[in-house]
PDB file of N, CA and C in Angstrom:
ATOM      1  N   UNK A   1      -2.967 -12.769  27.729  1.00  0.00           N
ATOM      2  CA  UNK A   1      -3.263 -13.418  26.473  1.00  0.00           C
ATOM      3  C   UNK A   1      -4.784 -13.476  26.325  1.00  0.00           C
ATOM      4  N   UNK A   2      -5.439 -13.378  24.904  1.00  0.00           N
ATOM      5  CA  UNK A   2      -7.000 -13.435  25.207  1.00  0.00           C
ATOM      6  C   UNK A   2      -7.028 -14.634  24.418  1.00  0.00           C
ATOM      7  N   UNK A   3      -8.309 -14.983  24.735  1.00  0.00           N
ATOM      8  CA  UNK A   3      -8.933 -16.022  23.783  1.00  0.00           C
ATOM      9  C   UNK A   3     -10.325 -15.813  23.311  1.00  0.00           C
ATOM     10  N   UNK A   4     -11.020 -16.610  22.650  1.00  0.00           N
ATOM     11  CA  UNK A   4     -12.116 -17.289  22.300  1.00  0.00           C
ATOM     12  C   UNK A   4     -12.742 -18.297  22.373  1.00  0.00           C
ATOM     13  N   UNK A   5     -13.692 -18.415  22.633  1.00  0.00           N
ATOM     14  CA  UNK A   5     -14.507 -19.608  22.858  1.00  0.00           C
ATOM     15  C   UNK A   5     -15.681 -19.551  21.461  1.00  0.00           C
ATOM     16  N   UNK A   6     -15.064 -20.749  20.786  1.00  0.00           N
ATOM     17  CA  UNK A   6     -15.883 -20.758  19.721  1.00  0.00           C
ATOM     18  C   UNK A   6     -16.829 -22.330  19.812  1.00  0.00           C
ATOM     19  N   UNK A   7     -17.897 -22.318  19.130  1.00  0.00           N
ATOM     20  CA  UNK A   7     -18.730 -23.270  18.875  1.00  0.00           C
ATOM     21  C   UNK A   7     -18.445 -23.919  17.666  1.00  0.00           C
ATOM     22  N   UNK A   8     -18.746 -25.412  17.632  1.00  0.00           N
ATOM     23  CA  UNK A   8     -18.531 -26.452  16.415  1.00  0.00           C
ATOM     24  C   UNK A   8     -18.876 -26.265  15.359  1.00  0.00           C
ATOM     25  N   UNK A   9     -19.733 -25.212  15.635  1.00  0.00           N
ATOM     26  CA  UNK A   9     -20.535 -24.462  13.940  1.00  0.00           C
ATOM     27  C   UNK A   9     -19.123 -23.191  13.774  1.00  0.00           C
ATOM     28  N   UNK A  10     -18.890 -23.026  14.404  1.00  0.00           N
ATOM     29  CA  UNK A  10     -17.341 -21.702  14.144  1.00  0.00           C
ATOM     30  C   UNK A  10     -17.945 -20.520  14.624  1.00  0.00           C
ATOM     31  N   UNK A  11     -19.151 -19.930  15.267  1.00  0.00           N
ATOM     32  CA  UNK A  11     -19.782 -19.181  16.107  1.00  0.00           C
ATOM     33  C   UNK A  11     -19.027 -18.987  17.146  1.00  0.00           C
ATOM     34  N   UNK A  12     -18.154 -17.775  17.410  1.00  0.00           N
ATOM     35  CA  UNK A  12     -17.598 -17.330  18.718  1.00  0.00           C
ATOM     36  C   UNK A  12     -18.797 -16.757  19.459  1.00  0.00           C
ATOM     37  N   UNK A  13     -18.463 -17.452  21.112  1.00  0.00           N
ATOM     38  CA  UNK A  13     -19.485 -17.134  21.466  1.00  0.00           C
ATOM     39  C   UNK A  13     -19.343 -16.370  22.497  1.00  0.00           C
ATOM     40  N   UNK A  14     -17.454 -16.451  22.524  1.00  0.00           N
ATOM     41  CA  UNK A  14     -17.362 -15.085  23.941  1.00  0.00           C
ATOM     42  C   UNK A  14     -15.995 -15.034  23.697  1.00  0.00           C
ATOM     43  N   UNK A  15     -15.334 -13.852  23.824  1.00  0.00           N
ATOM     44  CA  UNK A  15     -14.132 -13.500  23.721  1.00  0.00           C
ATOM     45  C   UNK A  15     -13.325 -12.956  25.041  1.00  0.00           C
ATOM     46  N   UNK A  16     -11.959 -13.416  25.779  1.00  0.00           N
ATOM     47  CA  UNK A  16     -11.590 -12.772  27.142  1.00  0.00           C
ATOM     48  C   UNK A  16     -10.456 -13.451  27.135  1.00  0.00           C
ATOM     49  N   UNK A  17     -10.075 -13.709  28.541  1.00  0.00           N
ATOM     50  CA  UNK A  17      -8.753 -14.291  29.242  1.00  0.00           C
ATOM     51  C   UNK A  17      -9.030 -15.332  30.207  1.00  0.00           C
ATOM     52  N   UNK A  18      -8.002 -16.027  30.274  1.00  0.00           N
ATOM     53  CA  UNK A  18      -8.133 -16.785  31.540  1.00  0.00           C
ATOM     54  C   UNK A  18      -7.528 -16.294  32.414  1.00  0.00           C
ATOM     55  N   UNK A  19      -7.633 -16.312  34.106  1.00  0.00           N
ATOM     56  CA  UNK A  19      -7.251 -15.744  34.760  1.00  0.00           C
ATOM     57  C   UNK A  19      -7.310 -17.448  35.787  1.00  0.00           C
ATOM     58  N   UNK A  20      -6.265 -16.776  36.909  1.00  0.00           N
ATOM     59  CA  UNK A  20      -6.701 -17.363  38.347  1.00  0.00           C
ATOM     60  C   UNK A  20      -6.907 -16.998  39.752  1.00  0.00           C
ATOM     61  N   UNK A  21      -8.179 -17.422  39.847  1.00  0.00           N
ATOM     62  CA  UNK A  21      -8.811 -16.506  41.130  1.00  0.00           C
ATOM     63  C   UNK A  21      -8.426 -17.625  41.945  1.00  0.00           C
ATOM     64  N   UNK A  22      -8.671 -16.981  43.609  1.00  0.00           N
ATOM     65  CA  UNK A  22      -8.671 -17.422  45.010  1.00  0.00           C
ATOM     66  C   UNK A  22      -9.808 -17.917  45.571  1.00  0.00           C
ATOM     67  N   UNK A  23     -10.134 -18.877  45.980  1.00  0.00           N
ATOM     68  CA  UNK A  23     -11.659 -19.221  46.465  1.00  0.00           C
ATOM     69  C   UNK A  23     -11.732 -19.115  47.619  1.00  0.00           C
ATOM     70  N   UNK A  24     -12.587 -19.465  48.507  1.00  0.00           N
ATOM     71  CA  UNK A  24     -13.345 -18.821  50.235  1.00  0.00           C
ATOM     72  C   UNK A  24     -12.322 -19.726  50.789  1.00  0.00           C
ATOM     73  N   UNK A  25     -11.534 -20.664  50.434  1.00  0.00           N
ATOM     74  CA  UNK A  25     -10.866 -21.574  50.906  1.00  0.00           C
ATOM     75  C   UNK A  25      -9.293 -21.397  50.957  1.00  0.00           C
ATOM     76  N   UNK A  26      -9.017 -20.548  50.141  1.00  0.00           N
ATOM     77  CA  UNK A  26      -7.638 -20.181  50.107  1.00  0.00           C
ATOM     78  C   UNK A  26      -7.163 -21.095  48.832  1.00  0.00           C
ATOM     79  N   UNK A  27      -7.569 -21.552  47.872  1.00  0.00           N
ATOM     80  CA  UNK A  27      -6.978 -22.722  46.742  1.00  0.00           C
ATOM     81  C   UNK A  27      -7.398 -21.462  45.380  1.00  0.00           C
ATOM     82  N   UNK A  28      -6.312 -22.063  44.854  1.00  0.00           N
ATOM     83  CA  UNK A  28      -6.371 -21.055  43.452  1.00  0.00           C
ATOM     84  C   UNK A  28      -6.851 -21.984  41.935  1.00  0.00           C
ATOM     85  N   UNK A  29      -7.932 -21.010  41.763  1.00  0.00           N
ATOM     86  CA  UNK A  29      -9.318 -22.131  40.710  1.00  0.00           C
ATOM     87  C   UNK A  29      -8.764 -20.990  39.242  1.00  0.00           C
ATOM     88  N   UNK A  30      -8.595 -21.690  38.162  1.00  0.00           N
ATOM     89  CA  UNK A  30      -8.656 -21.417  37.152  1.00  0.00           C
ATOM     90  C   UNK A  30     -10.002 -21.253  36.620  1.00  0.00           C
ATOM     91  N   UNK A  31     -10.153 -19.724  35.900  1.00  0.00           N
ATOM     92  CA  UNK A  31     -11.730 -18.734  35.567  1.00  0.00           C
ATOM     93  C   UNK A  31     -11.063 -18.245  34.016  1.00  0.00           C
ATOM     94  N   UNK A  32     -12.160 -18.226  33.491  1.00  0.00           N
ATOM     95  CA  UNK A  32     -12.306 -17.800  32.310  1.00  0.00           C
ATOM     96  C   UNK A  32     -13.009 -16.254  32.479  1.00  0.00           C
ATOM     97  N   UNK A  33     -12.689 -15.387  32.027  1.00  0.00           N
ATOM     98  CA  UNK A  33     -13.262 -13.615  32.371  1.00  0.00           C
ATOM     99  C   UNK A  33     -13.550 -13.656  31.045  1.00  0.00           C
ATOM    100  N   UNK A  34     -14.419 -12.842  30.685  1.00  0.00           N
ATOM    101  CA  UNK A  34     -15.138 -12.660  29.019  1.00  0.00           C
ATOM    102  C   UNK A  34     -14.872 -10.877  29.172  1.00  0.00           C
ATOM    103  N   UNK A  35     -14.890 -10.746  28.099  1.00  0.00           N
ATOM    104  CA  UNK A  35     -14.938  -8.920  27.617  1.00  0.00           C
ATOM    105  C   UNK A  35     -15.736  -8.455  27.963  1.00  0.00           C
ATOM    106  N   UNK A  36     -17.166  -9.271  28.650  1.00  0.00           N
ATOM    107  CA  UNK A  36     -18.444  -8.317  29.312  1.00  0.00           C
ATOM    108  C   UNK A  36     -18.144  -8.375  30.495  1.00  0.00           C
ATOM    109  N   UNK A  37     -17.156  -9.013  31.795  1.00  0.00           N
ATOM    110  CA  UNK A  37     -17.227  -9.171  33.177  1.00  0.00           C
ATOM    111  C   UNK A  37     -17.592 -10.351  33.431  1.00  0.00           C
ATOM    112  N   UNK A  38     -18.192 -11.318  32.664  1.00  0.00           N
ATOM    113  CA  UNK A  38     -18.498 -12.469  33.280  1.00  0.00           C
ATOM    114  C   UNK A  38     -17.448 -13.477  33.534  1.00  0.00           C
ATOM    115  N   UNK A  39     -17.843 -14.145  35.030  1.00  0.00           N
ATOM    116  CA  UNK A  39     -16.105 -15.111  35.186  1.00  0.00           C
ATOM    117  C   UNK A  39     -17.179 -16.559  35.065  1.00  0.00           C
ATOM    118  N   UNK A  40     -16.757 -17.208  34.458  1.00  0.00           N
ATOM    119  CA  UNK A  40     -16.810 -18.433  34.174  1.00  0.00           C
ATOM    120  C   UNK A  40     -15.679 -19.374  34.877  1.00  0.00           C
ATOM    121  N   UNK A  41     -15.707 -19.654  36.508  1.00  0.00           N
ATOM    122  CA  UNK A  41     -15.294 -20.812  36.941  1.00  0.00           C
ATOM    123  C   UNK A  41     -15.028 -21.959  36.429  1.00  0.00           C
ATOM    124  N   UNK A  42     -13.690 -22.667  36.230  1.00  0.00           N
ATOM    125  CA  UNK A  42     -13.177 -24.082  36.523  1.00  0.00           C
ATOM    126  C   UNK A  42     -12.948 -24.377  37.759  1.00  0.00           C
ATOM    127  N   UNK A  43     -12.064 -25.559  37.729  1.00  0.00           N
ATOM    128  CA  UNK A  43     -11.522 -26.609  38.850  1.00  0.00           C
ATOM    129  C   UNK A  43     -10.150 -25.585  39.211  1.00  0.00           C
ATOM    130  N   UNK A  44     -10.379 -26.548  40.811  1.00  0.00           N
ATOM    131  CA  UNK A  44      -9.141 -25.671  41.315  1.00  0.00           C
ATOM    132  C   UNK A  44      -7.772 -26.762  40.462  1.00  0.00           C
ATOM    133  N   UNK A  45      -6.727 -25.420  40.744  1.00  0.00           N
ATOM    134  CA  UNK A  45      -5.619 -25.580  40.278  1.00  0.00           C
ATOM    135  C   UNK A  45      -4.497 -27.001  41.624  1.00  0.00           C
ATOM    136  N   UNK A  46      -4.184 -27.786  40.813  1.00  0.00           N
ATOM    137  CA  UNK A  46      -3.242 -28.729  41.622  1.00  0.00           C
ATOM    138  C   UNK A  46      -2.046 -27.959  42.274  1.00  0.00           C
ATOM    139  N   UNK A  47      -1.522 -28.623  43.448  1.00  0.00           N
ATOM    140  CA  UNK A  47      -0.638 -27.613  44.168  1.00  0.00           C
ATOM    141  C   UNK A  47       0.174 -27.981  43.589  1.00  0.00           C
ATOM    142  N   UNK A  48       0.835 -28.873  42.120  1.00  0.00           N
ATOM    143  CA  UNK A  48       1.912 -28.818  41.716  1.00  0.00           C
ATOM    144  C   UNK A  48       2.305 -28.115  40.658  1.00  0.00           C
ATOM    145  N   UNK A  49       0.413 -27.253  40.308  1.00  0.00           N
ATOM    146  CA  UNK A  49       0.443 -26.589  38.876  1.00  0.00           C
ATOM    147  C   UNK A  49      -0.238 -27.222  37.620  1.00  0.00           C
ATOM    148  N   UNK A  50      -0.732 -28.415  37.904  1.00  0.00           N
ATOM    149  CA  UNK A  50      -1.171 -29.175  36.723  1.00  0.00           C
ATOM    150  C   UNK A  50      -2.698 -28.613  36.985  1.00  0.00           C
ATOM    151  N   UNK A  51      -2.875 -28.016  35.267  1.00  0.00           N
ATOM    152  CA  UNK A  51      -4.710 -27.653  35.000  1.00  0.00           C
ATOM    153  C   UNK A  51      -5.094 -28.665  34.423  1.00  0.00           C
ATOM    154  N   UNK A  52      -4.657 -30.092  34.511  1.00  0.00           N
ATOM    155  CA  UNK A  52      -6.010 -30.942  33.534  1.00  0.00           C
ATOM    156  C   UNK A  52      -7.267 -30.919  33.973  1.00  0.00           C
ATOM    157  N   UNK A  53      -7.157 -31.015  34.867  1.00  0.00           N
ATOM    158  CA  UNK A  53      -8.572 -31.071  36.194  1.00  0.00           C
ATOM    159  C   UNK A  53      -9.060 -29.850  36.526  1.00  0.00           C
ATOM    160  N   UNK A  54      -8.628 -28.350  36.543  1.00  0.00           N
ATOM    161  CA  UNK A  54      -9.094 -27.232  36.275  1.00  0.00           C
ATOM    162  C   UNK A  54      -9.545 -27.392  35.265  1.00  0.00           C
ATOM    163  N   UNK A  55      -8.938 -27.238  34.252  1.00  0.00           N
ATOM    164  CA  UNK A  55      -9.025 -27.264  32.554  1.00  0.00           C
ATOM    165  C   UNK A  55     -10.544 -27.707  32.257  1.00  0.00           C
ATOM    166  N   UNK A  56     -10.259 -29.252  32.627  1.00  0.00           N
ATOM    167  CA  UNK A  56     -12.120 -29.848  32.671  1.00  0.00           C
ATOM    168  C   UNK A  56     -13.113 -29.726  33.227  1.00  0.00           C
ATOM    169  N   UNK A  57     -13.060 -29.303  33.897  1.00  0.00           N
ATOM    170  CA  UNK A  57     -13.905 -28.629  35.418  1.00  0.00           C
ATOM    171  C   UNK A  57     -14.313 -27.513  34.034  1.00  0.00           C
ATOM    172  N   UNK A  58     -13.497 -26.824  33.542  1.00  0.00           N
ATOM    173  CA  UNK A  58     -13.750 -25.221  32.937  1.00  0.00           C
ATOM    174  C   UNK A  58     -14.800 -25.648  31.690  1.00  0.00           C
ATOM    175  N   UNK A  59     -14.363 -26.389  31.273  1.00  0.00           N
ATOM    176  CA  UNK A  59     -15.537 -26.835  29.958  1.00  0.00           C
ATOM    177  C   UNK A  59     -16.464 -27.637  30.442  1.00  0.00           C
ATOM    178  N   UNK A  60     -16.571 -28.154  31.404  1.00  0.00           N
ATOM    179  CA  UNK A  60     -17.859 -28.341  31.937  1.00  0.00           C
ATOM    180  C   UNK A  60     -19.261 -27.373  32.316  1.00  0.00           C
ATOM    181  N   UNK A  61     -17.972 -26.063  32.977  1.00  0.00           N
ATOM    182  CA  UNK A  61     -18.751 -24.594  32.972  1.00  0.00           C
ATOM    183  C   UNK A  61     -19.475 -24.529  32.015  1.00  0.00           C
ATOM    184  N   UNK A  62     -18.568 -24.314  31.029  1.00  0.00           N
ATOM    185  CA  UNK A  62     -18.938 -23.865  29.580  1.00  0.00           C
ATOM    186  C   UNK A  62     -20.055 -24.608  29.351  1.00  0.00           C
ATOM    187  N   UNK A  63     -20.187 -25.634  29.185  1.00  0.00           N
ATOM    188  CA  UNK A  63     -21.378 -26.549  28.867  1.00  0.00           C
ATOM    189  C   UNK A  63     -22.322 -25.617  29.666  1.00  0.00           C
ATOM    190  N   UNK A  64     -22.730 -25.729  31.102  1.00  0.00           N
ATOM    191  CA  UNK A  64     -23.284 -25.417  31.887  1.00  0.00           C
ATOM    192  C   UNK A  64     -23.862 -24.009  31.130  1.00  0.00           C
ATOM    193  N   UNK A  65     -23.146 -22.605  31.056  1.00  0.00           N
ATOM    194  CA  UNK A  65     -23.172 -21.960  30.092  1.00  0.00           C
ATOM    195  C   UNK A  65     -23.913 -21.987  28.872  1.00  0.00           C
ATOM    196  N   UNK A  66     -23.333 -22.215  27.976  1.00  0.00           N
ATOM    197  CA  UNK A  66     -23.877 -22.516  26.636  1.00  0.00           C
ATOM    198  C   UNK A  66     -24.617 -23.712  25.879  1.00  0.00           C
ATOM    199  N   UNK A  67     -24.472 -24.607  26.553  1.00  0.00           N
ATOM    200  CA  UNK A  67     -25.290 -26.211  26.694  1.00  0.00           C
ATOM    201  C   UNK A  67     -24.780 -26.489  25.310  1.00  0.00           C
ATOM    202  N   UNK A  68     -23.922 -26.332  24.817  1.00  0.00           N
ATOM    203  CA  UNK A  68     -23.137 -27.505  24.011  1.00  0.00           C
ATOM    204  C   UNK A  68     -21.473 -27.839  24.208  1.00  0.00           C
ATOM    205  N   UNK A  69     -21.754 -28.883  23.536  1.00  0.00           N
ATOM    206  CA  UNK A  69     -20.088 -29.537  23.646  1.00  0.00           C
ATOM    207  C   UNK A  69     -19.365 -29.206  22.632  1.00  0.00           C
ATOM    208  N   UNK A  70     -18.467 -29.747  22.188  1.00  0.00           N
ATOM    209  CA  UNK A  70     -17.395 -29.800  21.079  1.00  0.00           C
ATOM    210  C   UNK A  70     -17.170 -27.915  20.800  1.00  0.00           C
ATOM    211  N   UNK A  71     -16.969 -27.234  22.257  1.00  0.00           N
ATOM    212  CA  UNK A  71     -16.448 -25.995  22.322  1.00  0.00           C
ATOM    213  C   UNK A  71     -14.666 -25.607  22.225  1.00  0.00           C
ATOM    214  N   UNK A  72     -14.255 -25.004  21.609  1.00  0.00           N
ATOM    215  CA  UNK A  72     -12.920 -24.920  21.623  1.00  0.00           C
ATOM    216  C   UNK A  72     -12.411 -23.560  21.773  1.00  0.00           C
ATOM    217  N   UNK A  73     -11.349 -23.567  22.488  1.00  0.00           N
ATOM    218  CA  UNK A  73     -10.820 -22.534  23.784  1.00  0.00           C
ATOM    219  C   UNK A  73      -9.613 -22.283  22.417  1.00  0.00           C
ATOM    220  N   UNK A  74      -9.508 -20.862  21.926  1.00  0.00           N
ATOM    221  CA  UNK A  74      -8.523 -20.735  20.939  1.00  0.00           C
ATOM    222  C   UNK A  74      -7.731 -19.009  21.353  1.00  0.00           C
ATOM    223  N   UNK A  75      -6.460 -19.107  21.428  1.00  0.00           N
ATOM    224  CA  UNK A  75      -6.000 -17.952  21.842  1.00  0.00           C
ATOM    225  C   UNK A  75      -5.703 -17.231  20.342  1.00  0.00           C
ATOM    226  N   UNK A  76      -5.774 -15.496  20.567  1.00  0.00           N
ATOM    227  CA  UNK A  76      -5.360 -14.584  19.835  1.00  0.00           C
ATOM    228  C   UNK A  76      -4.280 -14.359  19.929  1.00  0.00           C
ATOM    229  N   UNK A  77      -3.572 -13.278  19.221  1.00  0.00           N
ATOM    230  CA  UNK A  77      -2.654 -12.727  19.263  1.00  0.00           C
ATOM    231  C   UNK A  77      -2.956 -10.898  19.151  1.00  0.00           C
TER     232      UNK A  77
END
């Protein structure tokens, strides 16, 4: 599935997938991959499956990233 990451002004500012990678630790972290190669890290994934805490971890990236807030994660079709 792809998405977008658009800005509060409606400026997409990167287009890709989410994926989930493996870390040095063996725990599986929910990443955002963009159409250029870049992975944009979240929080690892709960061993029961719950991303709230990935999820936020991931827009924190984003901040980190793009240094604003009120970013919204919108899937294509």
């Amino acid at each position: 599935m792809r998405f977008v990451v658009v800005s509060s002004s409606g400026q997409v500012l990167a287009r890709g997938a989410l994926c989930v990678l493996e870390d040095a630790d063996g725990d599986l972290v929910l990443a955002f991959r963009t159409e250029r190669g870049k992975v944009i890290e979240g929080g690892k994934i709960d061993a029961d499956g719950n991303l709230d805490e990935a999820g936020q971890k991931l827009f924190r990236s984003f901040f980190q990233v793009w240094g604003m807030t009120g970013l919204t994660l919108t899937s294509q079709s």
